[in-house]
C-alpha atoms as a PDB file:
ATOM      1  CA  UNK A   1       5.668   7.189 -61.520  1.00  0.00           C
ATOM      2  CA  UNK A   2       5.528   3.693 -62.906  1.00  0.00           C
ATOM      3  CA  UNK A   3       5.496   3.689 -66.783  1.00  0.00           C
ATOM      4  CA  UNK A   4       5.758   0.442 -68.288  1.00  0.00           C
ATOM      5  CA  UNK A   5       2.055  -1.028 -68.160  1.00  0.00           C
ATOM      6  CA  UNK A   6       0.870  -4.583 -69.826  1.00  0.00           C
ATOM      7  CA  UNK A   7      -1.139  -3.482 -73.356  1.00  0.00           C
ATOM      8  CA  UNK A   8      -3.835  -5.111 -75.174  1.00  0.00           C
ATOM      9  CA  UNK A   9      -4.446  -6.194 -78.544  1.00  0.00           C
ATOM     10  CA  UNK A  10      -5.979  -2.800 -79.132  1.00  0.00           C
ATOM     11  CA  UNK A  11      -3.143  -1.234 -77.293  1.00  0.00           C
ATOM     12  CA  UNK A  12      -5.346  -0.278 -73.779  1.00  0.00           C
ATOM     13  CA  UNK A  13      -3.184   0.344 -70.823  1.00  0.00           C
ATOM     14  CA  UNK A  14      -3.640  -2.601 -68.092  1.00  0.00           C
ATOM     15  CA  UNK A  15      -2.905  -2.320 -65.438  1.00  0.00           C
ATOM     16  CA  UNK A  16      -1.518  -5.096 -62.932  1.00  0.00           C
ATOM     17  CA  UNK A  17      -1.764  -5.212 -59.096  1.00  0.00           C
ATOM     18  CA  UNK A  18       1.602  -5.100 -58.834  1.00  0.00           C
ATOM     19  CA  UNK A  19       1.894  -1.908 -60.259  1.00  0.00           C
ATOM     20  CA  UNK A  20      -0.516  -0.819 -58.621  1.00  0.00           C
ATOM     21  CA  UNK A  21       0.894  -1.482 -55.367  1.00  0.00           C
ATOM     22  CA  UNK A  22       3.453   0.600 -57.003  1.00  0.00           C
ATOM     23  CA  UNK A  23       1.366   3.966 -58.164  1.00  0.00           C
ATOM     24  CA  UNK A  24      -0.058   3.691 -54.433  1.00  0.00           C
ATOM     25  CA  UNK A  25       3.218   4.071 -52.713  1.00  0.00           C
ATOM     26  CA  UNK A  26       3.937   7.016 -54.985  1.00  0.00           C
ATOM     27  CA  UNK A  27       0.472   8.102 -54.271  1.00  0.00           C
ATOM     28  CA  UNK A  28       0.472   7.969 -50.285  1.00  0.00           C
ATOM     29  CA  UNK A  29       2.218  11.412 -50.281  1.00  0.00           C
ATOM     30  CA  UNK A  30       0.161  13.248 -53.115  1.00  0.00           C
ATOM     31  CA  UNK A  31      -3.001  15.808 -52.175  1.00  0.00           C
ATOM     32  CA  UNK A  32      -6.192  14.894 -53.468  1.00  0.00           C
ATOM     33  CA  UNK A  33      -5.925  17.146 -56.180  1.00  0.00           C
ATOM     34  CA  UNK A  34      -2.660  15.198 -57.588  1.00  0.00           C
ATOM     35  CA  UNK A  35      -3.892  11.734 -57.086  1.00  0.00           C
ATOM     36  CA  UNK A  36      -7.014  13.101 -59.796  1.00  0.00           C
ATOM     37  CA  UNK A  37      -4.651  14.271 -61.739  1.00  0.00           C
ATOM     38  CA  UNK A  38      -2.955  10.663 -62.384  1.00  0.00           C
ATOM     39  CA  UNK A  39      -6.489   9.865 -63.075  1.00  0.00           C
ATOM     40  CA  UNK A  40      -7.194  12.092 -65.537  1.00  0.00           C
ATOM     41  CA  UNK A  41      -3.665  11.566 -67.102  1.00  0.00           C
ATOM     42  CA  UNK A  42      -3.797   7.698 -67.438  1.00  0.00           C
ATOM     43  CA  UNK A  43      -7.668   6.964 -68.090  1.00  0.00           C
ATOM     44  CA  UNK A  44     -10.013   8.763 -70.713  1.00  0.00           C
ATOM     45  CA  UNK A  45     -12.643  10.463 -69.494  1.00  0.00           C
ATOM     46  CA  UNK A  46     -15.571   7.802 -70.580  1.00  0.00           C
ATOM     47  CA  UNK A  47     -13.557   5.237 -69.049  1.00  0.00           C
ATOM     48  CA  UNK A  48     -13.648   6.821 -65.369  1.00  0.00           C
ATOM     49  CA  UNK A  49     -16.244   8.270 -63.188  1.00  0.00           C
ATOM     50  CA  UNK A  50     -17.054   9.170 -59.467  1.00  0.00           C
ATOM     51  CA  UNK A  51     -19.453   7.594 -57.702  1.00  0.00           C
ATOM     52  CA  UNK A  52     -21.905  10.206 -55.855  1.00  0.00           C
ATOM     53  CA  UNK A  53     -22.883   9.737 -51.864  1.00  0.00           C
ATOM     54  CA  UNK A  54     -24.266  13.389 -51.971  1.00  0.00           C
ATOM     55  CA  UNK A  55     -23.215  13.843 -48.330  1.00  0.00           C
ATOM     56  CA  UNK A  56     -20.481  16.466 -49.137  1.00  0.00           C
ATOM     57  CA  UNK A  57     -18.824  17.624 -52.539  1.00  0.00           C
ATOM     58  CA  UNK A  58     -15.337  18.237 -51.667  1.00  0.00           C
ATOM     59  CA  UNK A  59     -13.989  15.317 -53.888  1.00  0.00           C
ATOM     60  CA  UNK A  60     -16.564  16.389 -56.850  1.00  0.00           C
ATOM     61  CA  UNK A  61     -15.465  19.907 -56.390  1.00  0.00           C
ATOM     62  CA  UNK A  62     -11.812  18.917 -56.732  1.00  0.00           C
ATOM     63  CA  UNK A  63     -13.046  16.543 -59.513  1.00  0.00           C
ATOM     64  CA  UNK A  64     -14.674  19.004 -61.664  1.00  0.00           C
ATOM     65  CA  UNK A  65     -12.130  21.777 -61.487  1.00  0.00           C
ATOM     66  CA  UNK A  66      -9.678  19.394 -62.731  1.00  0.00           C
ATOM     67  CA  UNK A  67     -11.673  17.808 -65.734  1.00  0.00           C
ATOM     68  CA  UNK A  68     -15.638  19.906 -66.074  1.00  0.00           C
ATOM     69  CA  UNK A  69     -16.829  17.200 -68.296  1.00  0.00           C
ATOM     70  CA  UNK A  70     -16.082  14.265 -65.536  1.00  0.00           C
ATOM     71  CA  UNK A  71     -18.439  11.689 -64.925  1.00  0.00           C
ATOM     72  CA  UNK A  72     -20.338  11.601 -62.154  1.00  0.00           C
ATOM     73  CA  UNK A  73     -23.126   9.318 -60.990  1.00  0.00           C
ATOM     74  CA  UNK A  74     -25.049   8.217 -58.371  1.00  0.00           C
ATOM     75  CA  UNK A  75     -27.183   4.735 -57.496  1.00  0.00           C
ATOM     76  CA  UNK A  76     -31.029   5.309 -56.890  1.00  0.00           C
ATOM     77  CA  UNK A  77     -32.052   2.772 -54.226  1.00  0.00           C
ATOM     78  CA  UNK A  78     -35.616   3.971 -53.923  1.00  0.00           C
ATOM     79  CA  UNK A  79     -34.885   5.293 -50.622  1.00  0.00           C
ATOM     80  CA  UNK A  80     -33.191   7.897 -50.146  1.00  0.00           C
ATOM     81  CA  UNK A  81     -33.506  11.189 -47.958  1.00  0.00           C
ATOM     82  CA  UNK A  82     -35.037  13.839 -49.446  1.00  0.00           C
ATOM     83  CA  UNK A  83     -32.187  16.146 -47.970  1.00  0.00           C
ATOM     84  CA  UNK A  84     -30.024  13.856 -50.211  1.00  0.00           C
ATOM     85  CA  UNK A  85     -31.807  14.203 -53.343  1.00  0.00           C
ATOM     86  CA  UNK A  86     -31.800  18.432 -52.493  1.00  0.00           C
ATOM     87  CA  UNK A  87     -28.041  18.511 -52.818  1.00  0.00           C
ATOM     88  CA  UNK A  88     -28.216  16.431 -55.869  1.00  0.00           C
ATOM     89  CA  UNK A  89     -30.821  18.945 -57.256  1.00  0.00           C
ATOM     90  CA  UNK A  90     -27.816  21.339 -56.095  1.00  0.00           C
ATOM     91  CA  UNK A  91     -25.023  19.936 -57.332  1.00  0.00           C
ATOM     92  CA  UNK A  92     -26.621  20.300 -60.515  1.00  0.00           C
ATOM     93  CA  UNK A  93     -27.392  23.385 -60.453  1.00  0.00           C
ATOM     94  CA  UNK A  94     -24.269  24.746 -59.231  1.00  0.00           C
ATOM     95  CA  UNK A  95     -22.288  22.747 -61.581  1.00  0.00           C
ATOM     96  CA  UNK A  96     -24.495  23.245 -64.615  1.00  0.00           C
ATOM     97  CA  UNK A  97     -24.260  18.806 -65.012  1.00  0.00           C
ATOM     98  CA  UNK A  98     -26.519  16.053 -65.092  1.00  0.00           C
ATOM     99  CA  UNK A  99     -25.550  13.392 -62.136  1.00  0.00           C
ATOM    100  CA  UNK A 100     -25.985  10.225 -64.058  1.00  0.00           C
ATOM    101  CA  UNK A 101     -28.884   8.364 -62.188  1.00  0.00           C
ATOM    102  CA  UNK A 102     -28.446   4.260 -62.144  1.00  0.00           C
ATOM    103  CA  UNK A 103     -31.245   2.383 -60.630  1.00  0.00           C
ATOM    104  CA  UNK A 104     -31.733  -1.551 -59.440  1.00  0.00           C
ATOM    105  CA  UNK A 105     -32.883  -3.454 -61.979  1.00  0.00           C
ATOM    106  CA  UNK A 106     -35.580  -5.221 -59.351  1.00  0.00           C
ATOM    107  CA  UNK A 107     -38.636  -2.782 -58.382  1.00  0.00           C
ATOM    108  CA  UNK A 108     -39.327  -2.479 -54.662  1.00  0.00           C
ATOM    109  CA  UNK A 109     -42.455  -4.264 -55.394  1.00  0.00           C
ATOM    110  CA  UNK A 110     -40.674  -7.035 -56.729  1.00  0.00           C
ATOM    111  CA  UNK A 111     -38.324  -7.260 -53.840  1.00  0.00           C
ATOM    112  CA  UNK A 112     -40.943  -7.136 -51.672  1.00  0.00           C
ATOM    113  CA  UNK A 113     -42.383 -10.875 -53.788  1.00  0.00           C
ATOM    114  CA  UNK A 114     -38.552 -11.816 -53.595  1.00  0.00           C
ATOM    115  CA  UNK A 115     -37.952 -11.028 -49.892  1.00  0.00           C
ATOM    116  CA  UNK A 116     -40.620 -10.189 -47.828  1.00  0.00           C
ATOM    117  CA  UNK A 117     -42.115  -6.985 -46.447  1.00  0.00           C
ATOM    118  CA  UNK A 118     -38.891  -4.990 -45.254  1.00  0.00           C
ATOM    119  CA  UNK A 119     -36.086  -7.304 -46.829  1.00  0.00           C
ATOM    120  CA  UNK A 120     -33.517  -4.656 -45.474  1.00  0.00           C
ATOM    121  CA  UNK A 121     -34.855  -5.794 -41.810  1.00  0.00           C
ATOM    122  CA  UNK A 122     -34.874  -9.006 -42.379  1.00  0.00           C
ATOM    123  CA  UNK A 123     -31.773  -9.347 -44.279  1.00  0.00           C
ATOM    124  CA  UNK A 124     -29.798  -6.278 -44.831  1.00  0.00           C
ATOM    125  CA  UNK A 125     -27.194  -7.661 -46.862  1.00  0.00           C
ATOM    126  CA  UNK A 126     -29.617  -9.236 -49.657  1.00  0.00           C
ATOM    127  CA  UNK A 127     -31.283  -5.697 -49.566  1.00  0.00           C
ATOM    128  CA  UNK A 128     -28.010  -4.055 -50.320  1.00  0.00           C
ATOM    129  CA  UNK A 129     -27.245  -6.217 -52.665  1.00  0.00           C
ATOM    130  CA  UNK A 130     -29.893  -6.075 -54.872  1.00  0.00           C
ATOM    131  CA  UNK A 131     -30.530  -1.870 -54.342  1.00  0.00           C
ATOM    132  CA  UNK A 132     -26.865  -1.064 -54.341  1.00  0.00           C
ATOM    133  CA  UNK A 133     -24.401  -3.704 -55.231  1.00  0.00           C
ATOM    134  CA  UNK A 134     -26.033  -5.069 -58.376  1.00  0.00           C
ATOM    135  CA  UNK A 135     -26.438  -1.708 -59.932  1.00  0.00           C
ATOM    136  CA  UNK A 136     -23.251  -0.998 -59.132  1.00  0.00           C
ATOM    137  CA  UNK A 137     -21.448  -3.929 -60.894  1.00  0.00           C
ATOM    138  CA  UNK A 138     -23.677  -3.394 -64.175  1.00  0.00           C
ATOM    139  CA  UNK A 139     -22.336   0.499 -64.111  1.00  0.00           C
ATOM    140  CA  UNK A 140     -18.916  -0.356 -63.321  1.00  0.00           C
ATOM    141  CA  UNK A 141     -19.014  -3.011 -66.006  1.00  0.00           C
ATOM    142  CA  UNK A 142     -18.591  -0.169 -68.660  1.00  0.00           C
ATOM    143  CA  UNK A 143     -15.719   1.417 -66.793  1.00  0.00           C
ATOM    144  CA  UNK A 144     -11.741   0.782 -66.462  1.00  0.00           C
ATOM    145  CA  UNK A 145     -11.578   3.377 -62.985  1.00  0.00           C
ATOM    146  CA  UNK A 146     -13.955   4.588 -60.377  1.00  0.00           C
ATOM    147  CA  UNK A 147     -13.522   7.020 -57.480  1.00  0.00           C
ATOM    148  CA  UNK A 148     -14.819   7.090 -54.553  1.00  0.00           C
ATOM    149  CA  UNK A 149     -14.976   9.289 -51.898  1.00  0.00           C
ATOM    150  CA  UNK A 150     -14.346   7.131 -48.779  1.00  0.00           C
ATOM    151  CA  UNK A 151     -11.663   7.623 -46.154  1.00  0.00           C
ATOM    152  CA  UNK A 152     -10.012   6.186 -43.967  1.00  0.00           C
ATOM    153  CA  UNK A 153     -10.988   8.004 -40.685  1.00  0.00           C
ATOM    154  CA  UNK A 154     -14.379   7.127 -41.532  1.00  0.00           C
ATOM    155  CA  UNK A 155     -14.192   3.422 -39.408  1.00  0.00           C
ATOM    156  CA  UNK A 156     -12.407   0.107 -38.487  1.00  0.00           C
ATOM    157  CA  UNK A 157     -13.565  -1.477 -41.686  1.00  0.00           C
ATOM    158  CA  UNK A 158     -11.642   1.378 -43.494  1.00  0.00           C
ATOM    159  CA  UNK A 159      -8.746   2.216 -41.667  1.00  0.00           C
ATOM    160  CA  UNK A 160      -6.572   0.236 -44.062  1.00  0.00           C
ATOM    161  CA  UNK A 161      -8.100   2.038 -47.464  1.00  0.00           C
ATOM    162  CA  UNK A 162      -5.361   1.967 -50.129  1.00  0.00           C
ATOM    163  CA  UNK A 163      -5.343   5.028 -51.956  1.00  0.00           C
ATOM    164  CA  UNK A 164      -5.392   2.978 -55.217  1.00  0.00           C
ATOM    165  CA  UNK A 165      -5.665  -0.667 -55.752  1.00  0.00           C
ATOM    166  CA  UNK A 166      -7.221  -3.360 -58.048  1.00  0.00           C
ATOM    167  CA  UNK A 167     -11.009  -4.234 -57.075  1.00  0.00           C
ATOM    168  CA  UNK A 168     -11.276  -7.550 -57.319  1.00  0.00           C
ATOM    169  CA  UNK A 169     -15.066  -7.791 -56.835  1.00  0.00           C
ATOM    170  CA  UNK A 170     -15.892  -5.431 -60.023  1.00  0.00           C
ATOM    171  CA  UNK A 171     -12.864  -6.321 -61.744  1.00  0.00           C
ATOM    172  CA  UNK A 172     -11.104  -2.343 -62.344  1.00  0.00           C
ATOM    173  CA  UNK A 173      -9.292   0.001 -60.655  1.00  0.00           C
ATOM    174  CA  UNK A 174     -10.637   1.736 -57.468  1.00  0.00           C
ATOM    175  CA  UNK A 175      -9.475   5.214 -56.682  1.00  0.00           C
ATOM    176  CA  UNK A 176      -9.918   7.168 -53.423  1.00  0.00           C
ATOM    177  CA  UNK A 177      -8.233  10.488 -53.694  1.00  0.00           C
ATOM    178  CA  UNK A 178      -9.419  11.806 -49.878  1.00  0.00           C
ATOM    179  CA  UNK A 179      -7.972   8.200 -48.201  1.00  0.00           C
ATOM    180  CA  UNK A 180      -5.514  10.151 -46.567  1.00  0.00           C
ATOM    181  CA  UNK A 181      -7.791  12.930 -45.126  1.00  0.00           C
ATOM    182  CA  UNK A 182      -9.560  13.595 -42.198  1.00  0.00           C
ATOM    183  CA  UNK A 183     -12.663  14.711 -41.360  1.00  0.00           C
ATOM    184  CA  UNK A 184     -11.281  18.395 -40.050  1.00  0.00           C
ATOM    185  CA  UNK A 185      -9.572  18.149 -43.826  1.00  0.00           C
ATOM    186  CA  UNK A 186     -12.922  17.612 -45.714  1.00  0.00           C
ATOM    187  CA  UNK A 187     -14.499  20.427 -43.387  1.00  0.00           C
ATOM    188  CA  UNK A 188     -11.514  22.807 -43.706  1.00  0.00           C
ATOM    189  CA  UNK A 189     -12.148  22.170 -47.738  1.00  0.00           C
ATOM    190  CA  UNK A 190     -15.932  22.567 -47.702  1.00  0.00           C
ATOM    191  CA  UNK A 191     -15.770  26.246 -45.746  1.00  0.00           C
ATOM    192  CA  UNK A 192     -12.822  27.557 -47.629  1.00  0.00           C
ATOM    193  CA  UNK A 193     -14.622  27.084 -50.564  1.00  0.00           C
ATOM    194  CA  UNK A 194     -17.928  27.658 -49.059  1.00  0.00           C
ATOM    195  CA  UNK A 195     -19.561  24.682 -50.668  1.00  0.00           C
ATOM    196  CA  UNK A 196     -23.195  23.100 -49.983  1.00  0.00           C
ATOM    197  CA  UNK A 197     -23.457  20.074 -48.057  1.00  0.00           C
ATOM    198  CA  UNK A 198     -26.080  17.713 -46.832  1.00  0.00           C
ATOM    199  CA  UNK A 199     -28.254  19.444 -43.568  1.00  0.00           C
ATOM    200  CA  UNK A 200     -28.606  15.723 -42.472  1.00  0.00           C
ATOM    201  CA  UNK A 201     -25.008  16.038 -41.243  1.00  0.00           C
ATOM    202  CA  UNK A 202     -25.865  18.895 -38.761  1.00  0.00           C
ATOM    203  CA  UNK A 203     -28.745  16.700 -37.267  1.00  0.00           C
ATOM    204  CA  UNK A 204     -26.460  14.009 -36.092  1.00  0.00           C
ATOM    205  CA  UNK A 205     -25.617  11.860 -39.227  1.00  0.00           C
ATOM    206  CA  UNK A 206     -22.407  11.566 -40.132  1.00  0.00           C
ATOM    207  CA  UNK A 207     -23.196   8.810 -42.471  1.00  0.00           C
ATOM    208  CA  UNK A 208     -25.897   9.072 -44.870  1.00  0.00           C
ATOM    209  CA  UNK A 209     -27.566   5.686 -46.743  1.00  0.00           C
ATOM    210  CA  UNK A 210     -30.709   4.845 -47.032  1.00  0.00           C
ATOM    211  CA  UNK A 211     -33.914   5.932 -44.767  1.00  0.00           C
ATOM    212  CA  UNK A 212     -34.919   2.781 -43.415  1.00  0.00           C
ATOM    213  CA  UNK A 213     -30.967   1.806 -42.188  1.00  0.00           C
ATOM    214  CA  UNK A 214     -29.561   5.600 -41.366  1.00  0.00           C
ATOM    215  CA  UNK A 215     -29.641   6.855 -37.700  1.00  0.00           C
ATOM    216  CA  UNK A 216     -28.291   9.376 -35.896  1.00  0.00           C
ATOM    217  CA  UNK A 217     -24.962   8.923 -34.156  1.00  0.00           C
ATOM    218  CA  UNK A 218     -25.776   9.034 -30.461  1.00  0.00           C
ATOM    219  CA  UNK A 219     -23.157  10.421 -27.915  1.00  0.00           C
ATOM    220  CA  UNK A 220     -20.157   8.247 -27.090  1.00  0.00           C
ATOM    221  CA  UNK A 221     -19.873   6.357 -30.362  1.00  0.00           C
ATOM    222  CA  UNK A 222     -16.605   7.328 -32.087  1.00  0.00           C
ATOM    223  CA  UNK A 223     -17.470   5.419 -35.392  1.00  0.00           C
ATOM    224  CA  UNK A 224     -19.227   7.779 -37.833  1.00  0.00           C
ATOM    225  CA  UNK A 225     -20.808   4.849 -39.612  1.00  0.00           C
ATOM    226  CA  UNK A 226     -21.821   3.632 -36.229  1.00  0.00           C
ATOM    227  CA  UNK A 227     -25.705   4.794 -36.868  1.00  0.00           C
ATOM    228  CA  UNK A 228     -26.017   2.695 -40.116  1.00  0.00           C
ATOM    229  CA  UNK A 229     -27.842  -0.810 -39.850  1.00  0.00           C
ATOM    230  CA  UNK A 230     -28.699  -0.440 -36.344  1.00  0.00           C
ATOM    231  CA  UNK A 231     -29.177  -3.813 -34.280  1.00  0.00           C
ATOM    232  CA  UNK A 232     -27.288  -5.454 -36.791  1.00  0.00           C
ATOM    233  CA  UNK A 233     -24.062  -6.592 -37.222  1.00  0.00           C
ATOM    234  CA  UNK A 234     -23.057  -5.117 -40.849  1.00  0.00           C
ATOM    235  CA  UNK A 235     -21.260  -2.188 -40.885  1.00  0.00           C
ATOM    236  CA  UNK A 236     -21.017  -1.981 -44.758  1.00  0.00           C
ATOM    237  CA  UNK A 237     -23.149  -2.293 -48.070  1.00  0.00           C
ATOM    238  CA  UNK A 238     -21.000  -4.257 -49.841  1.00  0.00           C
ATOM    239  CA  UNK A 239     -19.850  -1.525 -52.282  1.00  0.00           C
ATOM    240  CA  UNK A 240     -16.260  -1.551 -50.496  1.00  0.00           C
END
C-alpha cells in the first residue's frame, strides 16, 4: 500500500492524485469490507462520512461493523418518498444512530420565486443543484473523505467508477467501496444478513431520488437509473 503521502504544516496526510491512482490499483482486488478498512486506517473518523441514499444498507452495514461511531448522513431535498424516510426511521432504530440530516439552504418556496412553479420540470439540473448539489458541497466542505455507495453496474455514466480517486468538484477524496459489485452481490449481502431495504425497490424502482423525477423502470430498459428524469436527457444529479 502506498506510504509516503505529501504533509501539511500541521502534519495532515494529503493526499495526491497520483497516489491515488496508486491506492486504487491496490484497491481493485480488495472486498468492500477491506477497501473501509483503508478508510478507517488513513482518515479519522470526523474527517470521513457516508453519504445515505436509503435505498439499501449493505455499504452502511459493512460501514458500521467496521467503525459503530461512523458518520453517516443524508441530504433532505424536501421531496422525498415516504418509503425512503421509513428506512431512515429504520436505520436508526436498528443501529441505535442519528443519520445526520443536511438540508438546502433555499426553501422550496424560495425556489419556487427563483425558478418557477416546478423548477425540476423546467430545468432539472438547476433543481438538483440547488436541493442536492449545494448542500452537498457545504457538507463535504468539512470533510477530507466521503463514501458513497454507487456502482458500477448501476449505468453507462458509471461503468468507469474508480474505486478511489480525487473529486475534483468538492475538492477530497471520493470512496466507493461496492464499485466492483453487482447487483446479485448487494442482494446476496442484504439476505444473508437479512437486512431492511426500501419496498420502493419491489414496485419497480431500482433507483430511488426524488418524487417528482423517480419512475418505475418499465420492461425492456436495462439501465436501472433509466426511470429517473423521465423525458429528459440527464441521467445524473450532479453529485457524481
Amino acid at each position: 500500500m502506498v506510504k509516503d503521502k505529501e504533509m501539511t504544516q500541521d502534519n495532515e496526510k494529503v493526499w495526491t492524485p497520483e497516489e491515488l491512482a496508486a491506492v486504487n490499483a491496490e484497491l481493485e482486488s480488495k472486498t468492500p469490507e477491506e477497501v473501509i478498512r483503508w478508510v478507517i486506517e488513513n482518515f479519522a473518523v470526523e474527517d470521513f462520512a457516508l453519504a445515505c441514499s436509503f435505498k439499501e444498507l449493505a455499504l452502511l452495514d459493512m460501514l458500521l461493523k467496521e467503525k459503530p461511531d461512523a458518520r453517516i448522513f443524508y441530504i433532505d431535498t424536501g421531496f422525498h418518498f415516504k418509503e425512503t424516510l421509513d428506512l431512515k426511521s429504520k436505520i436508526e432504530e436498528l443501529y441505535d444512530i442519528t443519520v445526520e440530516r443536511h438540508v438546502p439552504e433555499v426553501s422550496l418556496d424560495d425556489m419556487e420565486k427563483i425558478g418557477g412553479p416546478k423548477l425540476w420540470e423546467i430545468d432539472p439540473d438547476k433543481c438538483c443543484t440547488i436541493r442536492k448539489v449545494e448542500p452537498l458541497r457545504k457538507v463535504l466542505s468539512a470533510l477530507k473523505l466521503w463514501m458513497t455507495g454507487i456502482r458500477r453496474d448501476q449505468g453507462p455514466t458509471r461503468a468507469g467508477i474508480p474505486i478511489i480517486s480525487w473529486d475534483v468538484k468538492f475538492g477530497l477524496v471520493k470512496i466507493s467501496p461496492l464499485a466492483t459489485w453487482t447487483k446479485k452481490q448487494v442482494w446476496d449481502y442484504i439476505v444473508e444478513h437479512d437486512l431492511p431495504y426500501n419496498m420502493l425497490l419491489d414496485n419497480g424502482y431500482p433507483s430511488i431520488g426524488c418524487v417528482p423525477c423517480t419512475h418505475p423502470v418499465v420492461d425492456g430498459e436495462d439501465d436501472d437509473r433509466a426511470g429517473r428524469w423521465s423525458g429528459h436527457k440527464k441521467t445524473e444529479c450532479g453529485l457524481h
